[in-house]
Protein backbone atom coordinates (compact mmCIF):
# COMPACT_ATOMS: atom_id res chain seq x y z
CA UNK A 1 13.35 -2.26 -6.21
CA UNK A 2 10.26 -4.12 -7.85
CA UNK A 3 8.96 -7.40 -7.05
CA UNK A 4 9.26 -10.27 -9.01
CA UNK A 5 5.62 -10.05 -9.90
CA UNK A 6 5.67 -6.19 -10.91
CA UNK A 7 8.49 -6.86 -13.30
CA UNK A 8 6.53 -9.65 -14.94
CA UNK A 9 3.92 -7.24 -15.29
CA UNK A 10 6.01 -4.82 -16.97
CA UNK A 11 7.43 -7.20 -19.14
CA UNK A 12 4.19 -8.07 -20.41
CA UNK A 13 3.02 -4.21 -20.95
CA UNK A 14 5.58 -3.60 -23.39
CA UNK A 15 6.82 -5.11 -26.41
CA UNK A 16 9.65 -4.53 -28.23
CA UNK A 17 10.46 -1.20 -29.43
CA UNK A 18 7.52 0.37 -27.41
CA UNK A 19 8.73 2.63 -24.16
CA UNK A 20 8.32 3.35 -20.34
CA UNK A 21 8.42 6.77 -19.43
CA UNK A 22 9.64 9.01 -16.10
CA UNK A 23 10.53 12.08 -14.69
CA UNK A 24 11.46 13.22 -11.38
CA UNK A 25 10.15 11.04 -8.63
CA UNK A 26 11.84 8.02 -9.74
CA UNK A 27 15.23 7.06 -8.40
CA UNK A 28 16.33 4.19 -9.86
CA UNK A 29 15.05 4.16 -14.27
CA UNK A 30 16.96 0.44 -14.62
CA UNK A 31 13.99 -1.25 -13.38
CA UNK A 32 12.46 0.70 -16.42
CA UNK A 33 14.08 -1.71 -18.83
CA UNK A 34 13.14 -5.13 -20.00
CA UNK A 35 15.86 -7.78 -19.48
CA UNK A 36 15.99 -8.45 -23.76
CA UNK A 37 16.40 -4.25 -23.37
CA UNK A 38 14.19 -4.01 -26.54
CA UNK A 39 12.00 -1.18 -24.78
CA UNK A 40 12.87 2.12 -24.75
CA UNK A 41 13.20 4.24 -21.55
CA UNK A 42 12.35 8.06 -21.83
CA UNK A 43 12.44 10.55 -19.75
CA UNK A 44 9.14 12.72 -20.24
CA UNK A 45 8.13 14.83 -16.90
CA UNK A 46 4.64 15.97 -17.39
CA UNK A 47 5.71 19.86 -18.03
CA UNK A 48 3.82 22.50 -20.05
CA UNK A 49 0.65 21.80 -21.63
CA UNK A 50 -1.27 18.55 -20.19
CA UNK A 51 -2.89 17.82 -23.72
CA UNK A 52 0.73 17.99 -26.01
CA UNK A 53 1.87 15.54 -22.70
CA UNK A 54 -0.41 13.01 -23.28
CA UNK A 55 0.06 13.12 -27.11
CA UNK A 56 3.66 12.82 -26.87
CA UNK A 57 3.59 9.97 -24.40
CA UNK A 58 0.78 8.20 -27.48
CA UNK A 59 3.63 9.39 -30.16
CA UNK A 60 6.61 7.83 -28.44
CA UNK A 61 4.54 4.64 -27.78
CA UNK A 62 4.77 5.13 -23.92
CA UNK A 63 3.19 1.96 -22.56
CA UNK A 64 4.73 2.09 -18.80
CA UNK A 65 4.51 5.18 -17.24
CA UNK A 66 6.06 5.80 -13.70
CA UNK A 67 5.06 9.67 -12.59
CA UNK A 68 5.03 11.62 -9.23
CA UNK A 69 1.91 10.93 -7.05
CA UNK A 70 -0.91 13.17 -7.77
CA UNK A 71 0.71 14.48 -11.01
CA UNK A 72 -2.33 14.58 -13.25
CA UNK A 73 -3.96 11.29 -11.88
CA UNK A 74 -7.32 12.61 -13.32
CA UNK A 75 -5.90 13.38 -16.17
CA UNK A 76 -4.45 10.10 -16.82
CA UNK A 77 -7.18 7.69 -15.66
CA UNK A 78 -9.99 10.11 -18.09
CA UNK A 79 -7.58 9.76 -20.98
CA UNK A 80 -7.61 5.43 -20.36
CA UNK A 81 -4.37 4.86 -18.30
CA UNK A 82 -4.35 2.44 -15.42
CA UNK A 83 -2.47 2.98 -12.35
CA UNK A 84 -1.06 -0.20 -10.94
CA UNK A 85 0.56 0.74 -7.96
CA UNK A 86 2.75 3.06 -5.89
CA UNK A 87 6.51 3.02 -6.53
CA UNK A 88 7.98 1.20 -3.49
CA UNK A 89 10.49 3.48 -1.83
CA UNK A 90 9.48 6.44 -4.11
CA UNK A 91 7.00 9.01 -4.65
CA UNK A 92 5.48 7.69 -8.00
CA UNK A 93 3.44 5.44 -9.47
CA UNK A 94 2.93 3.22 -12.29
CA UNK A 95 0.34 3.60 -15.03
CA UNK A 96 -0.32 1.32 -17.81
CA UNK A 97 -1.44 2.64 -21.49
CA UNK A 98 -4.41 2.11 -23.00
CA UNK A 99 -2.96 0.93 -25.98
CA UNK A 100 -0.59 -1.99 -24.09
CA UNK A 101 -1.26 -5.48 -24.68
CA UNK A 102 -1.38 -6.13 -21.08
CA UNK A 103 -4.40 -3.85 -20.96
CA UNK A 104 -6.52 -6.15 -23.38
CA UNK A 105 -5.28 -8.76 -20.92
CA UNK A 106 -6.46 -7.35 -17.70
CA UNK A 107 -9.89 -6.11 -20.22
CA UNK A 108 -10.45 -9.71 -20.75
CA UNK A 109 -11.06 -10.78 -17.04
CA UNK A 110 -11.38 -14.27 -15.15
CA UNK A 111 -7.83 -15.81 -16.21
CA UNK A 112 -6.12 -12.56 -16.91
CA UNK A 113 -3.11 -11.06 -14.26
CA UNK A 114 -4.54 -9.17 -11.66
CA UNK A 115 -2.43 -5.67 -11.33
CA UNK A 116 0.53 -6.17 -8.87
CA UNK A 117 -0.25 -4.54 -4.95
């Protein structure tokens, strides 16, 4: 499970109504959830066509992304996502959105939340 200060992080990537997104290498999707559960949790495995992917994770307002290591990690990071850090005690990690609010945060520098190691 995630440490205090990666759930705060989460918390603070996604509003409500906005999503986090998984697929396969993720065992446990409750840590997914805010504790208001005003987020939505999807289950999206990056399948098919890379481009319609990364479209439908913009469309469904995917601001917390938690996807197998090495599963389009260039892909991701060209198109403005973040990683944060590995899953612990699974073979993912965690991405941020471009569009989140905690991205403007960590944009902003000095004073902002450092990404959780």
């Amino acid at each position: 499970h995630w440490q205090q200060d990666r759930i705060e992080l989460r918390d603070q990537a996604m509003q409500p109504g906005e999503a986090a997104a998984y697929d396969d290498s993720v065992t446990f999707v409750g840590q997914l959830w805010r504790p208001d559960w005003k987020n939505r949790v999807l289950y999206l495995p990056p399948r098919g066509d890379l481009s319609q992917w990364l479209t439908t994770l913009n469309d469904e307002k995917v601001r917390w992304l938690a996807v197998g290591r090495g599963a389009h990690d260039q892909r991701l990071a060209q198109s403005g996502w973040r990683p944060l850090y590995p899953c612990p005690d699974e073979g993912c990690v965690v991405w941020l959105s471009p569009q989140s609010a905690l991205m403007e945060k960590l944009k902003q520098g000095p004073g902002s939340p450092p990404p959780a190691r």
